[in-house]
N, C-alpha and C. Protein backbone atom coordinates (compact mmCIF):
# COMPACT_ATOMS: atom_id res chain seq x y z
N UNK A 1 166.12 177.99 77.77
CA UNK A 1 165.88 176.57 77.62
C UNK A 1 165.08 176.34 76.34
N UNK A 2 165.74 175.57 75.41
CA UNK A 2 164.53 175.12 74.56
C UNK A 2 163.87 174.04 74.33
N UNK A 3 162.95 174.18 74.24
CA UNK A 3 161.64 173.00 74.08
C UNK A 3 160.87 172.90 72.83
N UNK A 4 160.94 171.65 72.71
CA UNK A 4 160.75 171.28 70.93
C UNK A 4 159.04 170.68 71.48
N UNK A 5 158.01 171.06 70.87
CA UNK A 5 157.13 170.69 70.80
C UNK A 5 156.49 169.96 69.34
N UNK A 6 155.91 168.84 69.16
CA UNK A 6 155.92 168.52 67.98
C UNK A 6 154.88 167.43 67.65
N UNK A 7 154.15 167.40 66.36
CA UNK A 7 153.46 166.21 66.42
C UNK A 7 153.92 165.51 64.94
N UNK A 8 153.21 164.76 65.19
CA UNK A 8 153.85 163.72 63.43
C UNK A 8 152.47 162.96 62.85
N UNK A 9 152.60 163.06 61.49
CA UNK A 9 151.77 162.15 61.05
C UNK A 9 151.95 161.81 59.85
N UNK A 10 151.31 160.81 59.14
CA UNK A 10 151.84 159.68 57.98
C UNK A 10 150.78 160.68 56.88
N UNK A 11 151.47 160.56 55.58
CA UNK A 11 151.64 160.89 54.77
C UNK A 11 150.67 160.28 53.44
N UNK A 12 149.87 160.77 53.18
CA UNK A 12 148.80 159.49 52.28
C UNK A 12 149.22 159.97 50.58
N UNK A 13 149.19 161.57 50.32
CA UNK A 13 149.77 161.34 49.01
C UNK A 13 151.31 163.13 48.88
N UNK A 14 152.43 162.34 48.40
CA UNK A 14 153.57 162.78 47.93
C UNK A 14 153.66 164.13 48.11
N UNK A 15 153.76 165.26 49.32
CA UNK A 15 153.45 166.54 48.70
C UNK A 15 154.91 167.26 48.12
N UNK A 16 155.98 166.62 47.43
CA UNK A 16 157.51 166.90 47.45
C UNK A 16 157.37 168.18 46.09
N UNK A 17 156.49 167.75 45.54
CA UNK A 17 156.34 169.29 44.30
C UNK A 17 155.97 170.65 45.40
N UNK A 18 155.86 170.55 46.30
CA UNK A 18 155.34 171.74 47.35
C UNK A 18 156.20 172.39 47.94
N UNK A 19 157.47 171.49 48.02
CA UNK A 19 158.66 171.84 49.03
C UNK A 19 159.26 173.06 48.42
N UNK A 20 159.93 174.18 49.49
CA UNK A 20 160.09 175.37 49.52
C UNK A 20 161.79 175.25 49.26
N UNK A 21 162.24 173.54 49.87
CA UNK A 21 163.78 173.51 49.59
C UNK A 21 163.34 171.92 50.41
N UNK A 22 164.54 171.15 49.96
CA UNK A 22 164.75 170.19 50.43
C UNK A 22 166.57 169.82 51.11
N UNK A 23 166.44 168.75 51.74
CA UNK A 23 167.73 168.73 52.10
C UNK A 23 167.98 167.30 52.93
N UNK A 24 169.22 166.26 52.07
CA UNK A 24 169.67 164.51 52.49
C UNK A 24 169.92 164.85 54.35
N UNK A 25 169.24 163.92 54.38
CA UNK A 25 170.06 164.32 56.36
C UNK A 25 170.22 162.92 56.49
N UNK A 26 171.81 162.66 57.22
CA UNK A 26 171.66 161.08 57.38
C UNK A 26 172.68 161.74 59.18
N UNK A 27 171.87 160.58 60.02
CA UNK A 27 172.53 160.40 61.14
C UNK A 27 172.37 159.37 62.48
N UNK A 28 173.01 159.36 63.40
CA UNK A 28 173.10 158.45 63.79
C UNK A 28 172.89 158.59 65.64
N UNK A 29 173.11 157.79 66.10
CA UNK A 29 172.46 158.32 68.04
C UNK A 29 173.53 157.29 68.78
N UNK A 30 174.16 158.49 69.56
CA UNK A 30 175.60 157.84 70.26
C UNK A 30 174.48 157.28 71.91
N UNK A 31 173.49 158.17 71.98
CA UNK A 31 172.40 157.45 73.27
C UNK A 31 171.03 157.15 72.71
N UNK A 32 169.82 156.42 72.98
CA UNK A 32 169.08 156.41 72.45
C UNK A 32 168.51 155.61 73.38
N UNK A 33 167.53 155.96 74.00
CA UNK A 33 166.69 155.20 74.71
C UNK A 33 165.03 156.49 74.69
N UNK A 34 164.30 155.83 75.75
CA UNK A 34 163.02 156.69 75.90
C UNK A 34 163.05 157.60 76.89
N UNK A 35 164.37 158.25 77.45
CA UNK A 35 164.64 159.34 78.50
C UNK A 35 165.37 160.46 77.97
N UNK A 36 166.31 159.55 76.91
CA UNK A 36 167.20 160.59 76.28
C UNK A 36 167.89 160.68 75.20
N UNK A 37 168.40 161.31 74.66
CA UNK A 37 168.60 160.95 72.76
C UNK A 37 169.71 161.88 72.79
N UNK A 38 171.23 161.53 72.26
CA UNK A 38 171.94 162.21 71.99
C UNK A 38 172.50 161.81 70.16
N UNK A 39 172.27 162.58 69.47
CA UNK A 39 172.26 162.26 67.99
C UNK A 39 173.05 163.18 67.25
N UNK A 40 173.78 162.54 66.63
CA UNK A 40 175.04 163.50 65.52
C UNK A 40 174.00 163.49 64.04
N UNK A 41 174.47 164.73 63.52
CA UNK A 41 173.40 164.60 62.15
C UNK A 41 174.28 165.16 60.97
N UNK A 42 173.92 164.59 60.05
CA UNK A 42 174.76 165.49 58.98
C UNK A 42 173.38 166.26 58.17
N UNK A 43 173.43 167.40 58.02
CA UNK A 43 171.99 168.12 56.91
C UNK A 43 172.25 168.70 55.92
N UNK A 44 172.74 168.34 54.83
CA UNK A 44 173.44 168.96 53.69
C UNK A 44 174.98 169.25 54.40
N UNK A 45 175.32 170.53 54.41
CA UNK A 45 176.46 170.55 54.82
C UNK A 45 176.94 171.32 56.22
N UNK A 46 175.76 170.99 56.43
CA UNK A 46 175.73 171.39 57.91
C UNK A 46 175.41 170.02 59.12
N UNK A 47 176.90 170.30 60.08
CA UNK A 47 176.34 169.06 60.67
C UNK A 47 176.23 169.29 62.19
N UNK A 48 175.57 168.58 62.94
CA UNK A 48 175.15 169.44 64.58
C UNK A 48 175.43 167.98 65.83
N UNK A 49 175.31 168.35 66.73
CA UNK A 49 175.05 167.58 68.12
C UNK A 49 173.90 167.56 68.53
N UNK A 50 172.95 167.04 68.97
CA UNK A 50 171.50 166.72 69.10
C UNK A 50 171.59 166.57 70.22
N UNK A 51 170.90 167.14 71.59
CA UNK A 51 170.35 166.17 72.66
C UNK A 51 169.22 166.54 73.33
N UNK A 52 168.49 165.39 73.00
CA UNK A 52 167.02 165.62 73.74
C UNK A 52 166.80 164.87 75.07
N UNK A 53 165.26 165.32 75.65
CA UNK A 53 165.24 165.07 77.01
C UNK A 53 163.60 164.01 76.78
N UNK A 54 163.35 163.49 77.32
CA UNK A 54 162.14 162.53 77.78
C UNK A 54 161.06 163.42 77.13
N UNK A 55 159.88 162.90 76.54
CA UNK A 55 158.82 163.58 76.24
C UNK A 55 158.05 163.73 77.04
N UNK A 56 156.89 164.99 77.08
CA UNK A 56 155.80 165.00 78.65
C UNK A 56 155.01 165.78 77.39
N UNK A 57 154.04 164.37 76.98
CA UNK A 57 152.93 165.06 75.93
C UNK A 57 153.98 165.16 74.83
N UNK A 58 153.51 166.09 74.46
CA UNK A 58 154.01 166.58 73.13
C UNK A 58 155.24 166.99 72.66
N UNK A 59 155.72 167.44 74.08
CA UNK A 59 156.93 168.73 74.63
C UNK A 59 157.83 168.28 74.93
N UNK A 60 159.28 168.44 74.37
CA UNK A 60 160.32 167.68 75.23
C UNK A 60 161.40 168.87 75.20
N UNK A 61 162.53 168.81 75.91
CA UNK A 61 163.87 169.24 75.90
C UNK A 61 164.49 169.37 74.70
N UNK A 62 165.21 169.84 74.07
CA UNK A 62 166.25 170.16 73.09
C UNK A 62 166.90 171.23 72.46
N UNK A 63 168.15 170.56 72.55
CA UNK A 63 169.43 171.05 72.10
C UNK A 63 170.18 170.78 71.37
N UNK A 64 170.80 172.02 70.38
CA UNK A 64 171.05 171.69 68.95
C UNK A 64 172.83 172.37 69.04
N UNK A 65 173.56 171.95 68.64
CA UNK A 65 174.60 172.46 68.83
C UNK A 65 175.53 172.13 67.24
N UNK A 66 175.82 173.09 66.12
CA UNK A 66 176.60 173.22 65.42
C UNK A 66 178.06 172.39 65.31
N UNK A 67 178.48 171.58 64.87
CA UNK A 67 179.89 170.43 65.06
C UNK A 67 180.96 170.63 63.66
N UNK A 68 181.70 170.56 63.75
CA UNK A 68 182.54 170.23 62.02
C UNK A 68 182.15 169.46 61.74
N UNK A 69 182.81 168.91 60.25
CA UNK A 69 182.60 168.06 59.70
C UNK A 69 182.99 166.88 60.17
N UNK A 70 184.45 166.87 60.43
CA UNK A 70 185.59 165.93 60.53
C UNK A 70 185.09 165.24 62.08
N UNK A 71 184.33 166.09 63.20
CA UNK A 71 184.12 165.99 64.22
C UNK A 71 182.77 164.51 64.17
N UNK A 72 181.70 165.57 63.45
CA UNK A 72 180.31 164.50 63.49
C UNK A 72 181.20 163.22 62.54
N UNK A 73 181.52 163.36 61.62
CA UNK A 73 182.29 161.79 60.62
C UNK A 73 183.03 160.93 61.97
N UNK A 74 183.72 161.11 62.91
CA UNK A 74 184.46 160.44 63.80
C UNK A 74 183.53 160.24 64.74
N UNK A 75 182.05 160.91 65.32
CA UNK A 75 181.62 160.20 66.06
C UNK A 75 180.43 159.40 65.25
N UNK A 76 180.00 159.43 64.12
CA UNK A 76 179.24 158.43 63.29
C UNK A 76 180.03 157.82 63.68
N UNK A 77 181.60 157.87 62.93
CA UNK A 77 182.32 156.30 62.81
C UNK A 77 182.25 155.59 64.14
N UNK A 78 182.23 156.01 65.25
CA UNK A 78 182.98 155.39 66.84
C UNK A 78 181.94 155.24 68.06
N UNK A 79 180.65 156.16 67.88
CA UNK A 79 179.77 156.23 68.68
C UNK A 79 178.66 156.06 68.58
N UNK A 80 178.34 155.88 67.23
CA UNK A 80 176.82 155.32 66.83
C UNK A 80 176.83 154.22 66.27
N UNK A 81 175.88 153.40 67.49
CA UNK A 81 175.95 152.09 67.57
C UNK A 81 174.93 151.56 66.64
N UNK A 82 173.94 151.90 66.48
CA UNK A 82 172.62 151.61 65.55
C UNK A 82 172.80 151.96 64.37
N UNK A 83 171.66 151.82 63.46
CA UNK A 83 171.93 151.96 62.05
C UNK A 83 171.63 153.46 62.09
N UNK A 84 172.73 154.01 60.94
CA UNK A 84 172.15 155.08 60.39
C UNK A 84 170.57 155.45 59.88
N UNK A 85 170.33 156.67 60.11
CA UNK A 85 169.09 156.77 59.21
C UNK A 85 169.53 158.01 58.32
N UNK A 86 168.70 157.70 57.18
CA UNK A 86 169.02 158.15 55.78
C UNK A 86 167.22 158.55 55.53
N UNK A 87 167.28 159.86 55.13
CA UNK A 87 165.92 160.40 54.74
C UNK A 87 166.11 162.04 53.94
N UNK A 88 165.50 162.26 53.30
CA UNK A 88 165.50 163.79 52.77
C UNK A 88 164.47 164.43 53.50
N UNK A 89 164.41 165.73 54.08
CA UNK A 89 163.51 166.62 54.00
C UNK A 89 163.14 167.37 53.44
N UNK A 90 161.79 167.79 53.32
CA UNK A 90 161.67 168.58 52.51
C UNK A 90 160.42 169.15 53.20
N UNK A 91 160.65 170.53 53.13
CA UNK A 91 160.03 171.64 53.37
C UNK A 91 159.05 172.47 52.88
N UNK A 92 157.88 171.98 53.56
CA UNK A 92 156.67 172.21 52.73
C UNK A 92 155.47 173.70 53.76
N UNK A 93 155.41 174.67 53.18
CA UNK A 93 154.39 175.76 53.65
C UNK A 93 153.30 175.18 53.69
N UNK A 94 152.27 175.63 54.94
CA UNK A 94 150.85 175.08 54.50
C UNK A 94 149.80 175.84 55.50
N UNK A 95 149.30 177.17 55.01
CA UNK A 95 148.53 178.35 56.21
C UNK A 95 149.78 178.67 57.49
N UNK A 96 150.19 179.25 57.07
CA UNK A 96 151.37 179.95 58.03
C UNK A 96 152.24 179.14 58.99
N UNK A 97 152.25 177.35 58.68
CA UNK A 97 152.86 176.45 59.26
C UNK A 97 153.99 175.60 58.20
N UNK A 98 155.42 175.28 58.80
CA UNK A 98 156.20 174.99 58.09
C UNK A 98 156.00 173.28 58.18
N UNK A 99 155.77 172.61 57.44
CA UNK A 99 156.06 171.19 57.50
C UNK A 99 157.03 170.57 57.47
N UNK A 100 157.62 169.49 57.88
CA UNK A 100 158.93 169.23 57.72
C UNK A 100 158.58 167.64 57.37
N UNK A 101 158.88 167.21 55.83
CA UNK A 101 158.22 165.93 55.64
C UNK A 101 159.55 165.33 55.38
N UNK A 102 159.07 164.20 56.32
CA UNK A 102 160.66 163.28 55.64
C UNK A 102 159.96 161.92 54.88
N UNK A 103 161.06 161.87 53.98
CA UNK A 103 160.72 160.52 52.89
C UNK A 103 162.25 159.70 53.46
N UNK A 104 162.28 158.74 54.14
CA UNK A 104 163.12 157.55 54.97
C UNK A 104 163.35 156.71 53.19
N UNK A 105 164.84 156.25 53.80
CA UNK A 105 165.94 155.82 52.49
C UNK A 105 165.90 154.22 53.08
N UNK A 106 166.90 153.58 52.80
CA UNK A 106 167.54 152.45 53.47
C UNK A 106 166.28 151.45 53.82
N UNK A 107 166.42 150.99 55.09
CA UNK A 107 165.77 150.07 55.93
C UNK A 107 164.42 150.61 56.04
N UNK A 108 164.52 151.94 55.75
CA UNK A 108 163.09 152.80 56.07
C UNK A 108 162.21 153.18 55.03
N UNK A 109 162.95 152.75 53.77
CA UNK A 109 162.20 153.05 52.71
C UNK A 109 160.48 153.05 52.32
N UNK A 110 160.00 154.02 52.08
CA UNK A 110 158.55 154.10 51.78
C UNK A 110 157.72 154.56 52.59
N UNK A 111 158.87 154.57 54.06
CA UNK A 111 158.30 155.61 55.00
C UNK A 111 158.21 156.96 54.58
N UNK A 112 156.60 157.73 54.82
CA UNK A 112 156.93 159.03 54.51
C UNK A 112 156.34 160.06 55.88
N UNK A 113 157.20 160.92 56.87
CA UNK A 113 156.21 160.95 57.90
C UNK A 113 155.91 162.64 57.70
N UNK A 114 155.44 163.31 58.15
CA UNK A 114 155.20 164.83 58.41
C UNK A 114 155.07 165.20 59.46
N UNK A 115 156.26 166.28 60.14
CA UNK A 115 156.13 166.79 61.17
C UNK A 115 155.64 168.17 61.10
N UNK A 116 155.10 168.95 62.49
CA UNK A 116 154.84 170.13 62.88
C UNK A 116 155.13 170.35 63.74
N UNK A 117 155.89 171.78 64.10
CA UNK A 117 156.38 172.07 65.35
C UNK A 117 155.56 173.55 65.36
N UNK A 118 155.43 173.51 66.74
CA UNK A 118 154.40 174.38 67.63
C UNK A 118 155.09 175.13 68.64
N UNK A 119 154.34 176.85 68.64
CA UNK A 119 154.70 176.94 69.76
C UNK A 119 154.20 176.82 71.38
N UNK A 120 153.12 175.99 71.07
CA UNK A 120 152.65 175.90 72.33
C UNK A 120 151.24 173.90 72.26
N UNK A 121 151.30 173.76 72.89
CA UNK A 121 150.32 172.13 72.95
C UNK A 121 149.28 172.68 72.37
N UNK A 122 148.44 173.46 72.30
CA UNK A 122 146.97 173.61 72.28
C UNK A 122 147.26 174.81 70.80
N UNK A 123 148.26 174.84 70.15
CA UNK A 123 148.11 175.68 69.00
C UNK A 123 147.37 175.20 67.87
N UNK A 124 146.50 175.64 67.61
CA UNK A 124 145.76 175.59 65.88
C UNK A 124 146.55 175.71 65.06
N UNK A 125 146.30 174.41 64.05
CA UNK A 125 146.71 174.65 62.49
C UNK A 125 145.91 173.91 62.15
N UNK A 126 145.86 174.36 60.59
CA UNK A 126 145.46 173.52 59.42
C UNK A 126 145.89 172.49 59.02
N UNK A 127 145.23 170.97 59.04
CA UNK A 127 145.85 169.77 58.74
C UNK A 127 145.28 169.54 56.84
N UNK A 128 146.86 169.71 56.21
CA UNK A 128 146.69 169.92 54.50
C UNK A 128 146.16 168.62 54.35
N UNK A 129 145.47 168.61 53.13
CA UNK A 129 145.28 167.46 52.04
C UNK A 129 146.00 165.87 52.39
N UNK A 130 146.69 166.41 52.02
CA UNK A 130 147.87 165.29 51.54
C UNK A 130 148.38 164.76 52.91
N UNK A 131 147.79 164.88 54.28
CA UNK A 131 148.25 164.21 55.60
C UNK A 131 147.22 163.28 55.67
N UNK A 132 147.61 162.10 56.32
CA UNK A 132 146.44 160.80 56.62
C UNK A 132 146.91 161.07 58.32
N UNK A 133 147.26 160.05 58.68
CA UNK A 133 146.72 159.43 60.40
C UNK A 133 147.57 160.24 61.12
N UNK A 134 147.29 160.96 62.49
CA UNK A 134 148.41 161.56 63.44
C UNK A 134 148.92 160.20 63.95
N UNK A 135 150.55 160.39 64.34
CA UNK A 135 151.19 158.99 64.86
C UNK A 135 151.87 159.59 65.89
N UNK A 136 151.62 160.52 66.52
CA UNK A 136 152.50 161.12 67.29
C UNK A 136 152.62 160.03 68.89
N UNK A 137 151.35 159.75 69.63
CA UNK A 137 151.81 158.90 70.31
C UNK A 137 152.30 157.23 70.15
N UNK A 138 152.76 156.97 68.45
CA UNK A 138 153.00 156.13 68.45
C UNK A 138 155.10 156.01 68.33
N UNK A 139 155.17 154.94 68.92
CA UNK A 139 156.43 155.32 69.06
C UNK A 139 157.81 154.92 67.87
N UNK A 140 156.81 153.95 67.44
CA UNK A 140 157.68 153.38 65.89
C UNK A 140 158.32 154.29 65.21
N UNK A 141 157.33 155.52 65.43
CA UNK A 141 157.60 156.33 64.52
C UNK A 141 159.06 157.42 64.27
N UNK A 142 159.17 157.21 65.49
CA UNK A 142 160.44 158.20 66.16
C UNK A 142 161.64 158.07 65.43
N UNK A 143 162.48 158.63 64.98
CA UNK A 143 163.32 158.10 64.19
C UNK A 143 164.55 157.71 65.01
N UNK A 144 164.90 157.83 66.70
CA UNK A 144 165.54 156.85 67.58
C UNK A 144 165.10 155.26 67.64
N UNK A 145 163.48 155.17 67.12
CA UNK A 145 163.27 153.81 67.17
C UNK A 145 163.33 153.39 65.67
N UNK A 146 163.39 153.58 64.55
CA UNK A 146 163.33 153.65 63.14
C UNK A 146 165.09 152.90 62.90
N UNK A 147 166.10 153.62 63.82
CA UNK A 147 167.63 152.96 63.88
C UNK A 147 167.17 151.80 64.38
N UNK A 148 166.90 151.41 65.27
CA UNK A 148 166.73 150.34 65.41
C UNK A 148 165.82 149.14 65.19
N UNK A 149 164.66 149.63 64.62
CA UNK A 149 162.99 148.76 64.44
C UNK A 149 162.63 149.46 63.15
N UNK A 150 163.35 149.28 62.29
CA UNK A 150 163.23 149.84 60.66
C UNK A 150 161.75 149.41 60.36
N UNK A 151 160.96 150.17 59.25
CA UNK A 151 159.39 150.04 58.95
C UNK A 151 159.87 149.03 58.01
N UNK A 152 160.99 148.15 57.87
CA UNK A 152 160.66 147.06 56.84
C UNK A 152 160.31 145.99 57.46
N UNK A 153 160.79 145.95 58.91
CA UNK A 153 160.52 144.68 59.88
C UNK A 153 159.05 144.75 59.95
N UNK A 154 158.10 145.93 60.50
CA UNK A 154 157.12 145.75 60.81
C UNK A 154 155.93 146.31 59.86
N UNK A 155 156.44 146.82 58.91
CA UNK A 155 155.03 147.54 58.36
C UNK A 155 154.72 145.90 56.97
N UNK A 156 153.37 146.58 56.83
CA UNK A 156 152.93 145.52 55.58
C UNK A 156 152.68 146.17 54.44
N UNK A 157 153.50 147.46 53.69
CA UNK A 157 153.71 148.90 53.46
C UNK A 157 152.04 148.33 52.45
C-alpha cells in the first residue's frame, strides 16, 4: 500500500537556480472532491493515472499508475471537468531532503508552493531559507482546489 505523506509551504524567495532538474506538468482530475482525487497528469513525457484517498493528518492513500500518451490526451479531453493546472517543477536538494517546488502557470500564476514528502509524520528536516509560511492544513492550497478556486480569485498576490 502506498501512502504519500506530505507537507507544503509558500515560497518567500525564488529558489529555481537550486533545482537539480526541472520538469512542465500540466493536468487535470476526472474526480475531485475532499475524499478522493483521481487525476491524469502529463510530466514531461511521462504521463500517469493518479488516485488518492482522503487525508488523516498529513498521510493519505496513493496511487500512481504509468498511462500512454494517446490514453491520458483522451481522458484530459473527455473526463476532466475543471481547469487544467499548468505549473513546472522543479527539484530542489536541501540537507538530505528533496523539495518539490512548483511555480503555477495560467489562473495560478505567481503561485509558488514547496512540497516535502516524508517518511513518517514526526520526521525531522531542515526548513531552507527561501521557505516562508507552512500551508499544509490549508486547503486552497491543494492543487484539486487550485482547478477549481485559482489564487487569482482569492489571493491579493
Amino acid at each position: 500500500m502506498a501512502i504519500e505523506i506530505e507537507r507544503k509551504f509558500l515560497v518567500k524567495e525564488n529558489p529555481f537556480h537550486l533545482a537539480k532538474k526541472s520538469h512542465r506538468i500540466r493536468q487535470g482530475y476526472i474526480v475531485n472532491d475532499q475524499k478522493q482525487v483521481i487525476r491524469v497528469r502529463e510530466k514531461g513525457e511521462d504521463y500517469f493515472l493518479t488516485i488518492k484517498g482522503n487525508n488523516i493528518g498529513n498521510s493519505r492513500l496513493e496511487f500512481d499508475f504509468p498511462i500512454p500518451k494517446e490514453d491520458a490526451e483522451e481522458l484530459l479531453k473527455h473526463f476532466c471537468k475543471t481547469t487544467l493546472i499548468d505549473k513546472t517543477r522543479h527539484y530542489v536538494e536541501h540537507e538530505g531532503h528533496t523539495w518539490e517546488v512548483d511555480e503555477f502557470h495560467g489562473d495560478n500564476d505567481g503561485l509558488v508552493v514547496a512540497e516535502i514528502e516524508l517518511d513518517s509524520e514526526d520526521e525531522q528536516f531542515e526548513i531552507p531559507d527561501w521557505i516562508s509560511e507552512e500551508v499544509t492544513p490549508d486547503d486552497r492550497y491543494y492543487n484539486m482546489n487550485l482547478a477549481t478556486h485559482p489564487f487569482k480569485d482569492w489571493s491579493s498576490k
